[in-house]
N, C-alpha and C. Protein backbone atom coordinates (compact mmCIF):
# COMPACT_ATOMS: atom_id res chain seq x y z
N UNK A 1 -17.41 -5.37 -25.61
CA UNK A 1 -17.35 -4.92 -24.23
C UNK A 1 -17.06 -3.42 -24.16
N UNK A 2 -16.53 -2.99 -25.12
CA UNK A 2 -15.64 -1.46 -24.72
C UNK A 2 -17.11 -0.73 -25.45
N UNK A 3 -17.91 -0.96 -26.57
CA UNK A 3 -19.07 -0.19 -26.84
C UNK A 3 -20.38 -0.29 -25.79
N UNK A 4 -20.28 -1.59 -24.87
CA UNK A 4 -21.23 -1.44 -23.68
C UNK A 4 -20.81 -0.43 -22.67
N UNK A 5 -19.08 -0.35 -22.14
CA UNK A 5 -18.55 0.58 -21.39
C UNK A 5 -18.90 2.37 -21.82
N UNK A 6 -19.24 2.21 -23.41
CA UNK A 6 -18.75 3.50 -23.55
C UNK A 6 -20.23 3.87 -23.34
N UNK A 7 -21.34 3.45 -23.84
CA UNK A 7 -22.54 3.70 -23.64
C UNK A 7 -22.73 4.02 -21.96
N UNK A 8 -22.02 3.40 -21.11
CA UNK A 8 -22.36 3.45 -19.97
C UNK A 8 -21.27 4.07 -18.90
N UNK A 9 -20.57 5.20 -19.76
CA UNK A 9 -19.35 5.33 -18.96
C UNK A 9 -19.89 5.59 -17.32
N UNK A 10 -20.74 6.33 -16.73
CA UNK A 10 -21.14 6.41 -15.31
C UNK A 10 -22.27 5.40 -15.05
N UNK A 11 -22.14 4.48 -15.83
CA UNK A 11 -23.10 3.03 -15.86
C UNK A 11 -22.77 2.08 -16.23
N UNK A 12 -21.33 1.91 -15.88
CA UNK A 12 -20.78 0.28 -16.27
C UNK A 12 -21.97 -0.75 -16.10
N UNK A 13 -22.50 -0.93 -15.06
CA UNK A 13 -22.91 -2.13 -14.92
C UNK A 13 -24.36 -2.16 -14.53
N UNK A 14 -25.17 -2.12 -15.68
CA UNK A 14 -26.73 -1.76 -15.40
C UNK A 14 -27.15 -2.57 -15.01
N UNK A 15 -27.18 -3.82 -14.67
CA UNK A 15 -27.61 -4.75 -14.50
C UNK A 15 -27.15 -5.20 -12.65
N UNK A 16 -26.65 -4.67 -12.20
CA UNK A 16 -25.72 -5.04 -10.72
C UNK A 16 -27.41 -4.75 -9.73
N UNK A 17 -26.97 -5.60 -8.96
CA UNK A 17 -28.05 -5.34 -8.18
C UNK A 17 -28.12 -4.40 -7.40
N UNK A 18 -29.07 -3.50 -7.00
CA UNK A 18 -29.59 -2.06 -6.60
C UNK A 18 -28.84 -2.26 -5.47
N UNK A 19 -28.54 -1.53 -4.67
CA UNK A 19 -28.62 -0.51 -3.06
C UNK A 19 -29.35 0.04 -2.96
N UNK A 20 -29.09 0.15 -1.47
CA UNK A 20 -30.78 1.07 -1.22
C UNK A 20 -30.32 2.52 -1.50
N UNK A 21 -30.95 3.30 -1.99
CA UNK A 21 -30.64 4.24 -2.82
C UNK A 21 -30.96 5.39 -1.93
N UNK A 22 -29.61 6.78 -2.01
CA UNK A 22 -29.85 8.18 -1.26
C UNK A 22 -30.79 8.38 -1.69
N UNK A 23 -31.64 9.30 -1.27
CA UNK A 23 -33.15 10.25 -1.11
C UNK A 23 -32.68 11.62 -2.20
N UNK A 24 -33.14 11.22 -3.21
CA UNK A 24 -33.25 11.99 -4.69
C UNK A 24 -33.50 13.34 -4.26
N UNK A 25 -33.27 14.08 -4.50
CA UNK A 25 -33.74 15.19 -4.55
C UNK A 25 -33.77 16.20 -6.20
N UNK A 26 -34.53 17.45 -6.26
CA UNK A 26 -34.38 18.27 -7.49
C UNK A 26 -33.76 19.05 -7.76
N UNK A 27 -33.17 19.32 -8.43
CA UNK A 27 -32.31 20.22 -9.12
C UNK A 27 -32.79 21.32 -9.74
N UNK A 28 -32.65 22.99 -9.86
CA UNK A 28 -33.35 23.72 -11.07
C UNK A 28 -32.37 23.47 -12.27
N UNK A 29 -32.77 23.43 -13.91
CA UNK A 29 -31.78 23.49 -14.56
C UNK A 29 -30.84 24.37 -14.51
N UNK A 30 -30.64 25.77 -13.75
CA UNK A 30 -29.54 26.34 -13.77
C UNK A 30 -28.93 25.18 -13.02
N UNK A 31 -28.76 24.93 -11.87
CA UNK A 31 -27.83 24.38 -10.98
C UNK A 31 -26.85 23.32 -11.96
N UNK A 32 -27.62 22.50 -12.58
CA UNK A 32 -27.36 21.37 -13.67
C UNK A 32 -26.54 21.61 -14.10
N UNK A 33 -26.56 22.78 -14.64
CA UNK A 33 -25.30 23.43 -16.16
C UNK A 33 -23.84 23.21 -15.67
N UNK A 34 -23.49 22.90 -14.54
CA UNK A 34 -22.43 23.05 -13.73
C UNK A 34 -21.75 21.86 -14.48
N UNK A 35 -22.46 20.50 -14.62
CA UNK A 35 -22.34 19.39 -14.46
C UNK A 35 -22.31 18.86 -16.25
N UNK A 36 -22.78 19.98 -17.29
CA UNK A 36 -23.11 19.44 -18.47
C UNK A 36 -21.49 19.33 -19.15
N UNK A 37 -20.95 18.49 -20.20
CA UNK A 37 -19.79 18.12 -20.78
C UNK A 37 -19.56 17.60 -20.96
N UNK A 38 -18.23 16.97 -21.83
CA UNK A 38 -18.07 15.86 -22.29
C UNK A 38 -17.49 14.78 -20.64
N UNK A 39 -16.81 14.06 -20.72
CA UNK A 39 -16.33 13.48 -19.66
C UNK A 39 -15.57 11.76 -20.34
N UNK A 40 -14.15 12.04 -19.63
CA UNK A 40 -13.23 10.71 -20.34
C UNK A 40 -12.98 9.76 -19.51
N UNK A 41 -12.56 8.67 -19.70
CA UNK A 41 -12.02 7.47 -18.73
C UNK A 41 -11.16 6.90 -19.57
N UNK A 42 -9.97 7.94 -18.70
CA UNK A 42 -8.90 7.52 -19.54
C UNK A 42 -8.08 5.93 -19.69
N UNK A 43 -8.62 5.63 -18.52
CA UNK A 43 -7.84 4.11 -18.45
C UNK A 43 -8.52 2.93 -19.48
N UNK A 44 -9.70 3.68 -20.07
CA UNK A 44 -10.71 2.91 -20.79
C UNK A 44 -10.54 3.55 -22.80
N UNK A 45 -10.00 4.67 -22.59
CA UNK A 45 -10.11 5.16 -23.93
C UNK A 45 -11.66 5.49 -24.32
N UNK A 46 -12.24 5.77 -23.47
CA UNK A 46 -13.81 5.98 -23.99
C UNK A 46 -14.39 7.78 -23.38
N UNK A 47 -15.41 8.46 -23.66
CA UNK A 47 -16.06 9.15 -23.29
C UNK A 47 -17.41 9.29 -23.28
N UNK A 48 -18.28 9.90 -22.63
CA UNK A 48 -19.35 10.06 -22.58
C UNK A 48 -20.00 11.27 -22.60
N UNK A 49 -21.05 12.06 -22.77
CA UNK A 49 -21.66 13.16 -22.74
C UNK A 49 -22.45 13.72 -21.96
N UNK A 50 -22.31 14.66 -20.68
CA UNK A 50 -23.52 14.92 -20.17
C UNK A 50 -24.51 15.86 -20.65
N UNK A 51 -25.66 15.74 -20.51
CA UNK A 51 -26.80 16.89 -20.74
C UNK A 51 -27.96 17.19 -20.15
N UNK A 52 -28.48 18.29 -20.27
CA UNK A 52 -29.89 18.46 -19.69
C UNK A 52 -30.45 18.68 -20.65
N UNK A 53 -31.83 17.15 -20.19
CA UNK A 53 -32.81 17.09 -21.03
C UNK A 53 -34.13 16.92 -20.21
N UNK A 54 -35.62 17.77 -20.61
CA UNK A 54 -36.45 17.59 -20.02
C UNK A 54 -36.07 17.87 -18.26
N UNK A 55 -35.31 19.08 -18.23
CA UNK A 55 -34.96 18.93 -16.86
C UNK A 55 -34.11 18.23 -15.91
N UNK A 56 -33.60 17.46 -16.31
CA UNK A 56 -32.99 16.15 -15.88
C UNK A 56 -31.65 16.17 -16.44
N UNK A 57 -30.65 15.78 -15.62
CA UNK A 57 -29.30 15.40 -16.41
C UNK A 57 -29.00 13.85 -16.79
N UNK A 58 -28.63 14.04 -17.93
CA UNK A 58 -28.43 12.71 -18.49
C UNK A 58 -27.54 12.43 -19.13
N UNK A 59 -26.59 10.68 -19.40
CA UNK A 59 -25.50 10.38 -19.34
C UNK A 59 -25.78 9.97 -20.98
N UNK A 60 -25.60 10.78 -22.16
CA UNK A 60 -25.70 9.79 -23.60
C UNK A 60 -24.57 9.71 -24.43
N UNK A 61 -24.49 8.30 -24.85
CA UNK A 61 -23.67 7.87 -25.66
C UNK A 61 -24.08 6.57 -26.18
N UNK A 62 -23.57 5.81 -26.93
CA UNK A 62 -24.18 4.13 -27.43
C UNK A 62 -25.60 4.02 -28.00
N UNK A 63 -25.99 2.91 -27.26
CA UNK A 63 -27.46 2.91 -27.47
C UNK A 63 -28.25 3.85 -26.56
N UNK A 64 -28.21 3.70 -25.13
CA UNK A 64 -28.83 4.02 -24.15
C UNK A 64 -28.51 5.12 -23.45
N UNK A 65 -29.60 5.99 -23.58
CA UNK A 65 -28.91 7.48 -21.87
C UNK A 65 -29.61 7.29 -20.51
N UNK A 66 -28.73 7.90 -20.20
CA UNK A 66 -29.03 7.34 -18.40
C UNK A 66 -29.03 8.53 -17.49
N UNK A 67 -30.57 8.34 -17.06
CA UNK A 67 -30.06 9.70 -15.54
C UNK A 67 -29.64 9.77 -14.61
N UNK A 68 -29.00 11.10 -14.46
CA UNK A 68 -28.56 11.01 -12.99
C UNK A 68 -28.88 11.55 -12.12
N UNK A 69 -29.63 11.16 -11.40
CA UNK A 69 -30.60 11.03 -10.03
C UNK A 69 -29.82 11.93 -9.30
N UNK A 70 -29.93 13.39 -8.76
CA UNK A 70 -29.51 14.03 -7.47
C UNK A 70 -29.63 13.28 -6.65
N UNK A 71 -29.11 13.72 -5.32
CA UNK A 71 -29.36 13.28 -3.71
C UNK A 71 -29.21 14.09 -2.90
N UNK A 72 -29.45 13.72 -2.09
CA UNK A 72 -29.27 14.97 -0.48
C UNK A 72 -27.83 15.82 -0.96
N UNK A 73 -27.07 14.95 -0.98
CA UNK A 73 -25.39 15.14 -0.91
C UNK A 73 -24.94 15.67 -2.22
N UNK A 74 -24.90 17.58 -1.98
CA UNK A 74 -24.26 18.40 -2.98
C UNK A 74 -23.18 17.20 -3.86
N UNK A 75 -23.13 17.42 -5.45
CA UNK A 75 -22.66 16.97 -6.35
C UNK A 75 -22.35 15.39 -6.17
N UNK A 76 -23.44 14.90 -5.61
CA UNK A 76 -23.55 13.35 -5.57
C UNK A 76 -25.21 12.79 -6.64
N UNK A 77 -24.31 12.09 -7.56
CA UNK A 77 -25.49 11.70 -7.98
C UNK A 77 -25.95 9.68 -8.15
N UNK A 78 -27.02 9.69 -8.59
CA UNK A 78 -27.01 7.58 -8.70
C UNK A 78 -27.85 7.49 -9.91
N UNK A 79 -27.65 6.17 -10.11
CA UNK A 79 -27.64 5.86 -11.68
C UNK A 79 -28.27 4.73 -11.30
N UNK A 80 -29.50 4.07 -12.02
CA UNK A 80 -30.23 2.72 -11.69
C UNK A 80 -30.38 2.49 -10.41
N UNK A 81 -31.43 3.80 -9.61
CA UNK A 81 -31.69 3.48 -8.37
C UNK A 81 -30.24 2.97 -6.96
N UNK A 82 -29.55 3.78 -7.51
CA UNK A 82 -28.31 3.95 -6.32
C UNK A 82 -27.36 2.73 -6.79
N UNK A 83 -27.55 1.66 -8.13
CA UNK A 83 -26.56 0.88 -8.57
C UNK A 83 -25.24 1.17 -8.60
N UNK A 84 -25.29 2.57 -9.37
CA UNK A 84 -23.62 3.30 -9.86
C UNK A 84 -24.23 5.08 -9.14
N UNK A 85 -23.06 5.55 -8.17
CA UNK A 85 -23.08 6.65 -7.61
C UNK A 85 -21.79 7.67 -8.59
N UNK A 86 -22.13 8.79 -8.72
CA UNK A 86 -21.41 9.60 -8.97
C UNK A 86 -21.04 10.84 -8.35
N UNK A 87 -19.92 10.84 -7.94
CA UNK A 87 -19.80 11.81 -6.79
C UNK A 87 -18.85 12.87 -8.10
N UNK A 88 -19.12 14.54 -8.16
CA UNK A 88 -18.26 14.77 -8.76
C UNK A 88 -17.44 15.84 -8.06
N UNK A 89 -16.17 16.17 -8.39
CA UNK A 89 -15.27 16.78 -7.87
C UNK A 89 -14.82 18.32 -8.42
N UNK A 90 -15.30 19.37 -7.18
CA UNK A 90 -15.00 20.99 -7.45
C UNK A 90 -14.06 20.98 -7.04
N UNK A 91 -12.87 22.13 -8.25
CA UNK A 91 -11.63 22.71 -7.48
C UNK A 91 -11.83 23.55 -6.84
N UNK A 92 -11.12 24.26 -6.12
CA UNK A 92 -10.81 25.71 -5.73
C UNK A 92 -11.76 26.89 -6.41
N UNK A 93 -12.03 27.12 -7.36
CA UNK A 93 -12.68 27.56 -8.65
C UNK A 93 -14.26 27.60 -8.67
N UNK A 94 -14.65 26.32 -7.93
CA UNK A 94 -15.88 25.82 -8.05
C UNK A 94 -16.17 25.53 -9.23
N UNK A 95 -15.33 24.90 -9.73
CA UNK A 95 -15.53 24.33 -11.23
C UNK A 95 -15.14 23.10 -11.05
N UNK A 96 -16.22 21.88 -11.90
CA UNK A 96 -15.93 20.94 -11.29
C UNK A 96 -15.11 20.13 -12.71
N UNK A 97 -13.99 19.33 -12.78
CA UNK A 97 -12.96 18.89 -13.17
C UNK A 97 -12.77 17.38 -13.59
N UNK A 98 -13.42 16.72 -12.56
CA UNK A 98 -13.55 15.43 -12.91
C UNK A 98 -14.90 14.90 -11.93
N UNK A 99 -15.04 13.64 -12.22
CA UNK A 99 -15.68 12.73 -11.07
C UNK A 99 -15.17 11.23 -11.17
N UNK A 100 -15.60 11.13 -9.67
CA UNK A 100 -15.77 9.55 -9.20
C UNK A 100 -16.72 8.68 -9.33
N UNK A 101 -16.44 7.50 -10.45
CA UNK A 101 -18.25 7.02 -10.61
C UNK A 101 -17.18 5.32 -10.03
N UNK A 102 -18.50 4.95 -8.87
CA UNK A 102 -18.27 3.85 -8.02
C UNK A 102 -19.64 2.90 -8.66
N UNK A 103 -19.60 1.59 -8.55
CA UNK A 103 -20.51 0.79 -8.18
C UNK A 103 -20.62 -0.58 -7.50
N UNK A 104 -21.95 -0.70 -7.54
CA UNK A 104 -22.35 -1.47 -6.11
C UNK A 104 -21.35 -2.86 -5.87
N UNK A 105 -20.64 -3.06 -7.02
CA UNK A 105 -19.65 -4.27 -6.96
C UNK A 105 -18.61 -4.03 -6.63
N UNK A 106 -18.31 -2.72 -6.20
CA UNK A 106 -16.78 -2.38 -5.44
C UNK A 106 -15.61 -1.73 -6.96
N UNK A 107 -15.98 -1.26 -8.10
CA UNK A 107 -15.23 -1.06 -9.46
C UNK A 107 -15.78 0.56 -9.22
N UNK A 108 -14.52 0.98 -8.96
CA UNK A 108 -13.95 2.72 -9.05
C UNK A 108 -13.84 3.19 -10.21
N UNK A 109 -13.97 4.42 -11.07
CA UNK A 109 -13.20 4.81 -12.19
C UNK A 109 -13.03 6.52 -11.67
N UNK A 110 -12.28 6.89 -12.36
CA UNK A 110 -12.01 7.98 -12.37
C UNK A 110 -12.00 8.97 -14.02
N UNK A 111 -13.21 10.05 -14.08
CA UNK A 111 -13.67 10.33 -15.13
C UNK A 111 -13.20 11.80 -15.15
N UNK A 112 -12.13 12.33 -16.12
CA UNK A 112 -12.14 13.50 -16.17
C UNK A 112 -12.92 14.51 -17.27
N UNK A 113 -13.28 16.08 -16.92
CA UNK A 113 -14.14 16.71 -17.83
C UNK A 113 -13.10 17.58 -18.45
N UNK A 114 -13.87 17.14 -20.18
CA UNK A 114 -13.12 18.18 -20.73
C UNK A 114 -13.40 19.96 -21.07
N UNK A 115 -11.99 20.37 -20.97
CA UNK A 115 -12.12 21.48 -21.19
C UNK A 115 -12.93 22.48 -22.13
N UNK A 116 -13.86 23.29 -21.98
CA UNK A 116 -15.17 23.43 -22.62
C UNK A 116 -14.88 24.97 -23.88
């Protein structure tokens, strides 16, 4: 269970059935870079990696990487068609610090980024 979690830290649960999903929008890869790093869940002991690949930011670790879909809504992103949302969080700084990854079954985590 904890090597499916870790593969999927902003994708616990790939399999949950969809929501109807925010209206995607694009990103240039500068904007992206904001968002690239490692990222922990501490209550889980696991981490995950973000990156830009092919344009796209993506969640890899385990077997599987996963993208994350922009949306209308500055530093909101979704994962399996709006399954798992990731909202992430700027300080003061405009540096962003951690995020909130929710999904469609009501299971919160709280993911902090590490220091680069």
């Amino acid at each position: 269970m904890k090597k499916v979690l870790l593969t999927l830290v902003f994708a616990f649960v790939a399999t949950i059935a969809t929501v109807k999903a925010q209206t995607p929008i694009k990103y240039d890869t500068t904007a992206l870079k904001v968002y690239v790093g490692t990222y922990n869940i501490a209550s889980e002991g696991l981490r995950s990696k973000l990156i830009i690949k092919n344009g796209k930011l993506i969640s890899i670790g385990g077997d599987e990487d996963y993208e994350l879909a922009p949306t209308a809504k500055e530093h909101v992103f979704v994962i399996g068609e709006g399954a798992i949302t990731v909202t992430f969080l700027v300080d003061d700084k405009k540096i962003i610090t951690k995020a909130t990854v929710k999904t469609n079954d009501g299971q919160e985590f709280e993911v902090t980024k590490e220091k680069q």
